[in-house]
Protein backbone atom coordinates (compact mmCIF):
# COMPACT_ATOMS: atom_id res chain seq x y z
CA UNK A 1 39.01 107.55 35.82
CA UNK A 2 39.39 110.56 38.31
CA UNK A 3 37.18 113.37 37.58
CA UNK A 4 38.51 116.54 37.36
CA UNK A 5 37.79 117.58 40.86
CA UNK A 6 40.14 115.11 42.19
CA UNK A 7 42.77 115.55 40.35
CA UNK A 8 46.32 117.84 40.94
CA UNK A 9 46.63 120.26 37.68
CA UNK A 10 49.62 122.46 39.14
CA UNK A 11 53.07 122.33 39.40
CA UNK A 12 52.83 124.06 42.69
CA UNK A 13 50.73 122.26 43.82
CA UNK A 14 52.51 118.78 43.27
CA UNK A 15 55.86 120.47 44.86
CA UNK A 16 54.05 121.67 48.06
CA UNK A 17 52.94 117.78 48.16
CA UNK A 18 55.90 116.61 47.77
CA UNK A 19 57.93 119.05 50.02
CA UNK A 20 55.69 119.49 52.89
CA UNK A 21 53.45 116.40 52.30
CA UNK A 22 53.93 113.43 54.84
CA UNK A 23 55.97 110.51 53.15
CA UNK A 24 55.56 106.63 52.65
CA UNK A 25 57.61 104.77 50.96
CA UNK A 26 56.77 101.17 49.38
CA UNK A 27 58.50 99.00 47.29
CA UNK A 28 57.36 100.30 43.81
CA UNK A 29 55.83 103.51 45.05
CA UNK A 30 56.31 106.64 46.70
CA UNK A 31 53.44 108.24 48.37
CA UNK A 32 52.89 111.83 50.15
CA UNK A 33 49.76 113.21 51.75
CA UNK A 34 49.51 116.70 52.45
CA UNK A 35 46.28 117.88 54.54
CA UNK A 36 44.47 121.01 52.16
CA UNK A 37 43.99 124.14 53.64
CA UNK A 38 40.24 124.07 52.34
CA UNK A 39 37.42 121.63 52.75
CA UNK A 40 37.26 119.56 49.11
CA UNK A 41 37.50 116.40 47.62
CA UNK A 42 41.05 114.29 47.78
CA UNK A 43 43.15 115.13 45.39
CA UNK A 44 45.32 112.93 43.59
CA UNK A 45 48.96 113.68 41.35
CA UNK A 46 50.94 111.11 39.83
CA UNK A 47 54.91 110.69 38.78
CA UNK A 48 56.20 108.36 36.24
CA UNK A 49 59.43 109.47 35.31
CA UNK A 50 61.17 108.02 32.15
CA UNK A 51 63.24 106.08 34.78
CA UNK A 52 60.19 103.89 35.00
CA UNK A 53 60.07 102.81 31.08
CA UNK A 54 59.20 104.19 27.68
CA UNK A 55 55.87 106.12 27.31
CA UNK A 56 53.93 103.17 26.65
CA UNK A 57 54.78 101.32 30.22
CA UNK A 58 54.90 105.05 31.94
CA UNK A 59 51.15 105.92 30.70
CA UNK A 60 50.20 101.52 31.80
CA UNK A 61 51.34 102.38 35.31
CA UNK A 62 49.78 105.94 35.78
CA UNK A 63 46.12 104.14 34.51
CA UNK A 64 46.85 101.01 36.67
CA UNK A 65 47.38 103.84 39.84
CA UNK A 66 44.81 106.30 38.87
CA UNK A 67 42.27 103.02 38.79
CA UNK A 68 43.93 102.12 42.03
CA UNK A 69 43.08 105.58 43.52
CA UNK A 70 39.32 105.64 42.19
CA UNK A 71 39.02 102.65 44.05
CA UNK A 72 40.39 103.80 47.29
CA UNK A 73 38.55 107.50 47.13
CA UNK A 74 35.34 106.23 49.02
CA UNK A 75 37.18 105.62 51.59
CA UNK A 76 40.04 108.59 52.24
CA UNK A 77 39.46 111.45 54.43
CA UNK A 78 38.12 114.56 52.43
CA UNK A 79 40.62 117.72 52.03
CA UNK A 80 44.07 116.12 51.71
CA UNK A 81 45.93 116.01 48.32
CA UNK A 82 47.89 113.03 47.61
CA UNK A 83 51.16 112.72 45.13
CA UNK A 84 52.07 108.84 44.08
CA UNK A 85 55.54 108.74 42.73
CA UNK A 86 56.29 105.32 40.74
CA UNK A 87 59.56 103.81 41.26
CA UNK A 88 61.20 101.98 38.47
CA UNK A 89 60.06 98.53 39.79
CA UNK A 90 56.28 99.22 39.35
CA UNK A 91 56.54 98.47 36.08
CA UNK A 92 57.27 94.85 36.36
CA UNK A 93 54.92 94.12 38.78
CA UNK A 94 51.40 92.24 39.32
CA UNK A 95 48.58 94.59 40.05
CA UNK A 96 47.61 93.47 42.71
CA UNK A 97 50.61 93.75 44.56
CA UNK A 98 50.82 97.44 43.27
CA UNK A 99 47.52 97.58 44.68
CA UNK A 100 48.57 96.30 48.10
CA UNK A 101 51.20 98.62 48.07
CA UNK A 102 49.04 102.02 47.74
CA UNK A 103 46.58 100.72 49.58
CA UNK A 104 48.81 100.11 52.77
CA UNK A 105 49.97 103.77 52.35
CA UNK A 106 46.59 105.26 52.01
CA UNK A 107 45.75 103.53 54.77
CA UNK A 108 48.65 104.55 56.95
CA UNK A 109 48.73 108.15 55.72
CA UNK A 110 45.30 109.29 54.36
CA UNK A 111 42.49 108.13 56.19
């Protein structure tokens, strides 16, 4: 679970993610990182649309990434707020490659 300092509560805030945020696409995710303007924890947003599934699959893949993200806070640069957009195919998918794909875009964007 993210605590509450971690996490994106706006709407603005997840469009000025996604807008001016750098992008990197996977296969069953969509990730942008946007450095803060202020010192402070990463921040993390997620988006399931319904394209993904019904609300029982959409809430499954926003707990499988926001355990995914917990694991991967120790090790992200402080200050940058992060939007993970699930595409349709995440649903079907093993955790651990979900995991491998987040992961590789942390990695490449975030730390």
């Amino acid at each position: 679970m993210l605590a509450r300092p971690n996490r994106l509560t706006r709407g603005a805030e997840y469009k000025a993610v996604v807008r001016r945020g750098r992008r990197c696409a996977g296969a069953h995710t969509v990730t942008y990182v946007k450095p803060a303007e202020a010192d402070g924890p990463a921040r993390f947003g997620f988006i399931v649309s319904r394209q993904v599934g019904g609300a029982v699959v959409r809430n499954t893949v926003r707990r499988r990434l926001k355990a995914l993200c917990a694991e991967a806070l120790p090790s992200l640069g402080a200050g940058n707020d992060i939007v993970i957009r699930a595409l349709p195919s995440a649903a079907a998918v093993p955790f651990g490659e979900l995991r491998d794909d987040v992961v590789r875009c942390l990695a490449r964007r975030a730390a």
